[in-house]
C-alpha atoms as a PDB file:
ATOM      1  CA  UNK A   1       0.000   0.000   0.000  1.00  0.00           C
ATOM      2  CA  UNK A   2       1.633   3.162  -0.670  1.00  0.00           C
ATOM      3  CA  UNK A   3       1.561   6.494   0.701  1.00  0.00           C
ATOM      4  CA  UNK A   4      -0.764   8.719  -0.601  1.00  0.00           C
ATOM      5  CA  UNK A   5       0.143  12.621  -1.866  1.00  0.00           C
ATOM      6  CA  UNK A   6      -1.482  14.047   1.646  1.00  0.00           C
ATOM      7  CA  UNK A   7       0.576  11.797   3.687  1.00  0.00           C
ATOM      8  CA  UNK A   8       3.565  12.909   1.826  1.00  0.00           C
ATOM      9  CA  UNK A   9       3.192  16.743   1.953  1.00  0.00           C
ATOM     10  CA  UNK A  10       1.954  16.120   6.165  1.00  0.00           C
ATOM     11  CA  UNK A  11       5.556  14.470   6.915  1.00  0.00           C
ATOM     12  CA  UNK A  12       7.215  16.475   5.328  1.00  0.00           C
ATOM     13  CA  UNK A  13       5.760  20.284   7.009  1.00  0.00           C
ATOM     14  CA  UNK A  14       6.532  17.767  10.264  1.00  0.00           C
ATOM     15  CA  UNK A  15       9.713  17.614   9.487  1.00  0.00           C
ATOM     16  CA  UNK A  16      10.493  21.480   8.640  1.00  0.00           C
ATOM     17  CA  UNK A  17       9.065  21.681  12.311  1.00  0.00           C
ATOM     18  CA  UNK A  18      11.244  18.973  14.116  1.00  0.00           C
ATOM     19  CA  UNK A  19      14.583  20.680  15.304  1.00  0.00           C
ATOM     20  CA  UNK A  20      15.943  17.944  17.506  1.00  0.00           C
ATOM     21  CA  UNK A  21      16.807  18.488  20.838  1.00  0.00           C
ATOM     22  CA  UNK A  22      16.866  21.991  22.732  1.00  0.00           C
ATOM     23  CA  UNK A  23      17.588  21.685  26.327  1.00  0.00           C
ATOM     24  CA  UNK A  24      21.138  20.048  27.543  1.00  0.00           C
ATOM     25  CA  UNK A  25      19.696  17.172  29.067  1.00  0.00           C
ATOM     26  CA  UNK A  26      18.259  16.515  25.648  1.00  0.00           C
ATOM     27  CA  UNK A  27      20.845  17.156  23.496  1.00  0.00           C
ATOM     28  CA  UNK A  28      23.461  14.565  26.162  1.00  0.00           C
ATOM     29  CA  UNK A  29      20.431  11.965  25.628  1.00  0.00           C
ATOM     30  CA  UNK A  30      20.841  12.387  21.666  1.00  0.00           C
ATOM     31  CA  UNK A  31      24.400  12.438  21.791  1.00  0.00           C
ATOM     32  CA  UNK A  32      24.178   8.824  23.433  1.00  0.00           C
ATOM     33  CA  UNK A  33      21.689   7.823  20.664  1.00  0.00           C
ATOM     34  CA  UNK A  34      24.149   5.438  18.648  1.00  0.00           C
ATOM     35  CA  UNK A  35      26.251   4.388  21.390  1.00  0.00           C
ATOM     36  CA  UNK A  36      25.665   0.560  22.279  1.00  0.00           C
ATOM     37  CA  UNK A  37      27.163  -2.092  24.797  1.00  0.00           C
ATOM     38  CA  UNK A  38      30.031  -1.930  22.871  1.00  0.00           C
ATOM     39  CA  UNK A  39      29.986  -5.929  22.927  1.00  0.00           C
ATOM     40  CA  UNK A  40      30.275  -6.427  19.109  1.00  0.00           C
ATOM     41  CA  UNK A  41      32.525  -4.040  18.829  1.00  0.00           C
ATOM     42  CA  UNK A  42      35.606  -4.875  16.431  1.00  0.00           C
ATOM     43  CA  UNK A  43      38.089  -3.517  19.028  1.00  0.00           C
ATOM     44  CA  UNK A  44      38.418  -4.303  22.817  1.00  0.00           C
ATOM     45  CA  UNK A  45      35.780  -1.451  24.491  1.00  0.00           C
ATOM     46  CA  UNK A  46      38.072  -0.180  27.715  1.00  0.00           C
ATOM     47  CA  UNK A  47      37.108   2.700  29.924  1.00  0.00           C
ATOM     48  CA  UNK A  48      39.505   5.506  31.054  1.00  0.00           C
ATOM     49  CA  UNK A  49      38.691   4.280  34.559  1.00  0.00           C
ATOM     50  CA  UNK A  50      38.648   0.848  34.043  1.00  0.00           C
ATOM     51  CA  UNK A  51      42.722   0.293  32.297  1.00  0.00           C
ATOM     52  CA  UNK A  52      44.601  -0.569  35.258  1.00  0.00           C
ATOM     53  CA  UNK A  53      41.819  -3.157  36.499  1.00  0.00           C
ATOM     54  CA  UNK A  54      42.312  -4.427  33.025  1.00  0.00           C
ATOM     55  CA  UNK A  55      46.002  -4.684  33.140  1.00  0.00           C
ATOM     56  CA  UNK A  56      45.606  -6.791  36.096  1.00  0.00           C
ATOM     57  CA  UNK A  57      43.086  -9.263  34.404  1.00  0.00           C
ATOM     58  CA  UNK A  58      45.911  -9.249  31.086  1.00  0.00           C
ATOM     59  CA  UNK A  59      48.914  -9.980  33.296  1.00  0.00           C
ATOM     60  CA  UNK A  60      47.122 -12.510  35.431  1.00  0.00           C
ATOM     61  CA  UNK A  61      46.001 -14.409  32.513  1.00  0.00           C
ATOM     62  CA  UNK A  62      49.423 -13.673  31.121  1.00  0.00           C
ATOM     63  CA  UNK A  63      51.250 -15.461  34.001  1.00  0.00           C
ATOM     64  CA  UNK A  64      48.471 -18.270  33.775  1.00  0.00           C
ATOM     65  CA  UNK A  65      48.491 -19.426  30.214  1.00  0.00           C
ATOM     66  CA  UNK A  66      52.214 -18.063  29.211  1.00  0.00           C
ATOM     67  CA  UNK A  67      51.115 -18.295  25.287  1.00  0.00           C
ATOM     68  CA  UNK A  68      53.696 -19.513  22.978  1.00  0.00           C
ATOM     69  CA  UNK A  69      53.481 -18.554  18.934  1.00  0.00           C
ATOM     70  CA  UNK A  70      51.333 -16.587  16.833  1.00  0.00           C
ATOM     71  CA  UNK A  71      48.817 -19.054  17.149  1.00  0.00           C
ATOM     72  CA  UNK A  72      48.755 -19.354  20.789  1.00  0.00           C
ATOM     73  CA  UNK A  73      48.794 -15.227  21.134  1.00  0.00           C
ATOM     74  CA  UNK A  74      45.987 -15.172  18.959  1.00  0.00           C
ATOM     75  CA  UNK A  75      43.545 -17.398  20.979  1.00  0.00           C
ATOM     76  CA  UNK A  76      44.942 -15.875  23.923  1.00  0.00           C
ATOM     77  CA  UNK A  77      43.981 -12.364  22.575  1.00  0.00           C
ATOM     78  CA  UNK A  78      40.058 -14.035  22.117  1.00  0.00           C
ATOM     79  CA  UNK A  79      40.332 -15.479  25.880  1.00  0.00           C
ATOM     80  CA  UNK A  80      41.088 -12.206  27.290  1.00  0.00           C
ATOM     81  CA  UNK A  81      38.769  -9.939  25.566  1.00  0.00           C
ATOM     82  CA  UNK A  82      35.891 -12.756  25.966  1.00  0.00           C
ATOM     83  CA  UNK A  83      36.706 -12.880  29.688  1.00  0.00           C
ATOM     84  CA  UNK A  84      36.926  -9.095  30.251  1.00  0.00           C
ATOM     85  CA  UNK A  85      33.704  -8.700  28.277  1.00  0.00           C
ATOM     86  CA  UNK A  86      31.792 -11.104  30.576  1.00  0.00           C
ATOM     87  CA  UNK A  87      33.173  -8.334  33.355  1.00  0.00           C
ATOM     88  CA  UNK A  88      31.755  -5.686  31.363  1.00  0.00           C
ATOM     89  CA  UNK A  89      28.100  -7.718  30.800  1.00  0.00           C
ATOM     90  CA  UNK A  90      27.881  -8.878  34.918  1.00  0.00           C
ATOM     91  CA  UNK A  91      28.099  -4.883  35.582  1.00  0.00           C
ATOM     92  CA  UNK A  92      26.214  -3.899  33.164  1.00  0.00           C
ATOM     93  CA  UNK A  93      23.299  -6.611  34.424  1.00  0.00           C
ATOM     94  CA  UNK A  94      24.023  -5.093  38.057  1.00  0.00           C
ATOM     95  CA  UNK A  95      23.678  -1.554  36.643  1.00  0.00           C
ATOM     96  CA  UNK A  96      20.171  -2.363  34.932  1.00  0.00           C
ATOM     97  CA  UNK A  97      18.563  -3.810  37.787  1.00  0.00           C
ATOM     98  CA  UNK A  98      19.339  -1.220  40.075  1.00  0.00           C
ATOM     99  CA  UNK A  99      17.775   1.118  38.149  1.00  0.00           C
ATOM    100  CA  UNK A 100      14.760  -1.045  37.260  1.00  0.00           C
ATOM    101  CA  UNK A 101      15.289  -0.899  33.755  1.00  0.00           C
ATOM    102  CA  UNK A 102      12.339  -3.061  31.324  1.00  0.00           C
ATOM    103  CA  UNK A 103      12.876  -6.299  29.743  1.00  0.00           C
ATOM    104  CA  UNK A 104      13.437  -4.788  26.947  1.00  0.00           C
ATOM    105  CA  UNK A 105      16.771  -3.034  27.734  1.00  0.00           C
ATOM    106  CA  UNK A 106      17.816  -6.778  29.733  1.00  0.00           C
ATOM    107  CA  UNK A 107      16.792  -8.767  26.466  1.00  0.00           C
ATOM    108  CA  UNK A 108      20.209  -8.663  24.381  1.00  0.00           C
ATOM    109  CA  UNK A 109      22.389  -8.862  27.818  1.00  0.00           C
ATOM    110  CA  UNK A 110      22.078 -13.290  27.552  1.00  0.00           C
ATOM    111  CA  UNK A 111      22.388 -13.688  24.059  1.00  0.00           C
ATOM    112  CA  UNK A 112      25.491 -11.827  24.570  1.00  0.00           C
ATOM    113  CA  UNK A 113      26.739 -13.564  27.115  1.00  0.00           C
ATOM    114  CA  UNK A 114      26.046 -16.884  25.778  1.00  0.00           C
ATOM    115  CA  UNK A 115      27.805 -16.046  23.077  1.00  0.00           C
ATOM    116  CA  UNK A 116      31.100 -14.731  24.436  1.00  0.00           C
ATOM    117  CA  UNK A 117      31.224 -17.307  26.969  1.00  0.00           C
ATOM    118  CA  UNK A 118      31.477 -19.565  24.138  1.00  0.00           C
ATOM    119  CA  UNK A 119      34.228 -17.368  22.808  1.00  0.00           C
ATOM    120  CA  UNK A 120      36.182 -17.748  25.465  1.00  0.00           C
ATOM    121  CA  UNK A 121      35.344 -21.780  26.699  1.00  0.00           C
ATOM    122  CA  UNK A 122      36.442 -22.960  22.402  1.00  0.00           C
ATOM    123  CA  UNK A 123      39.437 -20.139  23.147  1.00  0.00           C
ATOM    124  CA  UNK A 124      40.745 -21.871  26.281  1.00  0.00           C
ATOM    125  CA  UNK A 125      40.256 -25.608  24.793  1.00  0.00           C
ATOM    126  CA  UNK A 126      41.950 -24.520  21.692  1.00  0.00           C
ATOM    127  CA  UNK A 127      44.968 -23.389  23.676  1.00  0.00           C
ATOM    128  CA  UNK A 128      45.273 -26.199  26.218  1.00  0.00           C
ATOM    129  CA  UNK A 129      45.099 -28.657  23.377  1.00  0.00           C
ATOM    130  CA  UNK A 130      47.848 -26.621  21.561  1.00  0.00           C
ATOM    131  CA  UNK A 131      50.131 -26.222  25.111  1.00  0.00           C
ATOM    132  CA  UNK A 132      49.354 -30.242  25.644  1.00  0.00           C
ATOM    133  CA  UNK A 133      50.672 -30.996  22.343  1.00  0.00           C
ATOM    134  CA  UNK A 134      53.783 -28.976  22.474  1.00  0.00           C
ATOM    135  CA  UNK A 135      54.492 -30.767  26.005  1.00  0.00           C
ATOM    136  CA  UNK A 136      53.868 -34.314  24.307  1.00  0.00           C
ATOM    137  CA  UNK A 137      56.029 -33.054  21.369  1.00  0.00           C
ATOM    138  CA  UNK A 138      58.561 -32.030  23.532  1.00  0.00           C
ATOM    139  CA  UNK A 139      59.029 -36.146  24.594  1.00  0.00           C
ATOM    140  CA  UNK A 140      58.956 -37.101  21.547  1.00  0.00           C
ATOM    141  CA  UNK A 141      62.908 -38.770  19.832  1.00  0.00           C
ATOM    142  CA  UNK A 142      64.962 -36.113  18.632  1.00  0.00           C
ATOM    143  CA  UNK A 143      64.320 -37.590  14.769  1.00  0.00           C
ATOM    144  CA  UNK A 144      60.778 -36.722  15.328  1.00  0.00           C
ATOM    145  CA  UNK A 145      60.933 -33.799  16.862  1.00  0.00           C
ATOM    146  CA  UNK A 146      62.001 -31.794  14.094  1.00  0.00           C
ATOM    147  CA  UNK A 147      59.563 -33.237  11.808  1.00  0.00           C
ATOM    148  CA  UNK A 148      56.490 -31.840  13.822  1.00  0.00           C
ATOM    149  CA  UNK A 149      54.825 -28.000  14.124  1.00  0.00           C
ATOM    150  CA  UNK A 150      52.990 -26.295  16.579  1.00  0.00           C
ATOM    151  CA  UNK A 151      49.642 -27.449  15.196  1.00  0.00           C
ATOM    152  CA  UNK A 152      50.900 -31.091  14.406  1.00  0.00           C
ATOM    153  CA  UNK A 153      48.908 -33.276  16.728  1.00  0.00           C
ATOM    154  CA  UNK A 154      51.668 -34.749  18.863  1.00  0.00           C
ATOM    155  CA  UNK A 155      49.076 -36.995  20.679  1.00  0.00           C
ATOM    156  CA  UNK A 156      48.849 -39.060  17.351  1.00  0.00           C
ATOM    157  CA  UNK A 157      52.624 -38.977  16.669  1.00  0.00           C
ATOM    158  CA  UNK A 158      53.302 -40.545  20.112  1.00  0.00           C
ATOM    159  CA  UNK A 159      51.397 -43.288  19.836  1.00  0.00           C
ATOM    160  CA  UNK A 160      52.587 -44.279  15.967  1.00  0.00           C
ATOM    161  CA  UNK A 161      56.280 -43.513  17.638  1.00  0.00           C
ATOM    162  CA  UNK A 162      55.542 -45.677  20.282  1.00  0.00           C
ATOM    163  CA  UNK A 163      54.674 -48.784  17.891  1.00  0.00           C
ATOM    164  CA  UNK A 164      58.009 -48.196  16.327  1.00  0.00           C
ATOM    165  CA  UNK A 165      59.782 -48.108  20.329  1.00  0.00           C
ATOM    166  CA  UNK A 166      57.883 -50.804  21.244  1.00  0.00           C
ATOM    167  CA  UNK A 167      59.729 -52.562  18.365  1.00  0.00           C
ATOM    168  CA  UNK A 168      63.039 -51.004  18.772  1.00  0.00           C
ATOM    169  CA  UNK A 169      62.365 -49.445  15.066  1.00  0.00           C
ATOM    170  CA  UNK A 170      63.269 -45.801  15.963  1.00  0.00           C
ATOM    171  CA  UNK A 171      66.282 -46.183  13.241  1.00  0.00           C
ATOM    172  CA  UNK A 172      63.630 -46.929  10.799  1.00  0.00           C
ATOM    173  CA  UNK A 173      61.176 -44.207  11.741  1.00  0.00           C
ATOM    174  CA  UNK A 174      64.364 -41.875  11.204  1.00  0.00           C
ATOM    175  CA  UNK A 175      65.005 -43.268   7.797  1.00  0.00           C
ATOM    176  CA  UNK A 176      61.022 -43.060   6.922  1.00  0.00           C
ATOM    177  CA  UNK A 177      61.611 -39.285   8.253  1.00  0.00           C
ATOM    178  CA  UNK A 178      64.126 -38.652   5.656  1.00  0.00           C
ATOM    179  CA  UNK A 179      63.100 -36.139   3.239  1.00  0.00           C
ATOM    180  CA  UNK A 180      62.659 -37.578   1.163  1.00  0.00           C
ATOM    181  CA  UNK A 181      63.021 -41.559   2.129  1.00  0.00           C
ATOM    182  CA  UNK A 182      65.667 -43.432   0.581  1.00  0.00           C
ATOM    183  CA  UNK A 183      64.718 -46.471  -1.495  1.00  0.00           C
ATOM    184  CA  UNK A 184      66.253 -48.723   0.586  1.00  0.00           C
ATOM    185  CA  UNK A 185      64.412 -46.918   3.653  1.00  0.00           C
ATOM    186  CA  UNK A 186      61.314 -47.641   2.120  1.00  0.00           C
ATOM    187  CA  UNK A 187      62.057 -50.810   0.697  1.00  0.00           C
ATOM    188  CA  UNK A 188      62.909 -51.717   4.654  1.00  0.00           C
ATOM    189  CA  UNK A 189      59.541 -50.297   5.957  1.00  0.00           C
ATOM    190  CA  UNK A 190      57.466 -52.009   3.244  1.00  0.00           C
ATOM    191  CA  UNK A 191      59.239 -55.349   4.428  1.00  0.00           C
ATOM    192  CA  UNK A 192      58.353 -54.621   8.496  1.00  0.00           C
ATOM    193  CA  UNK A 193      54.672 -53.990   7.512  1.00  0.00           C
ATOM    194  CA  UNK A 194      54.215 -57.151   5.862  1.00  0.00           C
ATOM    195  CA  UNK A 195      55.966 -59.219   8.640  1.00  0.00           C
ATOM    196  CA  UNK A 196      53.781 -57.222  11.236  1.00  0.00           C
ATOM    197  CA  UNK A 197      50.433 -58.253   8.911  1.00  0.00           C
END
């Protein structure tokens, strides 16, 4: 249905006659018109006030998680943020309900939350699986050890090293490491698999 010519002409005279706001309490509400949670925001929302208490947070995780590698920064980077954004959402939920605010203004506080506690839980499983691997790397024979990265699952290459250990093969593993593998290296392991079979 569109707007008839009446309608038109009406809006617009209403809008020659709307001049925004004209006290200073007004205008301070407009000015505060766009500004949101700042919980989507693309960089890290941090108050004046509120930099040293988020120092703290940033060197106690620091001292906690000790990231290694680009990778390891990187989720550490999404752990912080996530966990100093669930700061920011439990005060803002405080600050609501102390002023009574309506559902409406509570609404978009949980989905929020859910979401950057999920941030932060995939963030800190991420980098414990990364840290556990470079530990289980760290055991692994020196001919191995140089073959792996950080995002090689060492959990996997233990237990196909251990088959070889088990067997006293590591000199085999180090010729199948060999880049690339001789032919007699891979004549050798071709002849262990079938005895093993």
């Amino acid at each position: 249905m569109s707007t008839s010519a009446a309608q038109l002409a009406a809006n617009s005279a209403n809008a020659q006659r709307a001049t925004g706001p004209r006290t200073p309490d007004g205008k301070a509400r407009s000015a505060r018109n766009a500004r949101t949670h700042g919980l989507t925001a693309r960089d890290l929302v941090i108050a004046p006030g509120e930099r040293e208490e988020f120092e703290e947070l940033l060197a106690g995780y620091q001292a906690d998680v000790q990231p290694r590698g680009a990778i390891q920064q990187t989720l550490f980077n999404e752990l912080v943020a996530a966990a100093w954004n669930l700061r920011r959402i439990q005060r803002m939920e405080t600050d609501l309900y102390a002023r009574a605010a309506t559902l409406q203004e509570l609404d978009h506080l949980p989905r929020h939350k859910s979401r950057i506690e999920r941030t932060f839980h995939r963030s800190l499983r991420e980098l414990r699986a990364l840290q556990t691997s470079a530990l289980i790397a760290a055991t692994l024979p020196g001919c191995v050890q140089c073959h792996t990265t950080a995002v090689t699952s060492a959990i996997e290459i233990a237990k196909r090293t251990q088959f070889f250990e088990r067997r006293d093969d590591l000199p085999l593993l180090q010729l199948c490491l060999q880049d690339p593998p001789t032919p007699s290296a891979t004549a050798e392991l071709l002849e262990t698999v079938a005895a093993t079979a």
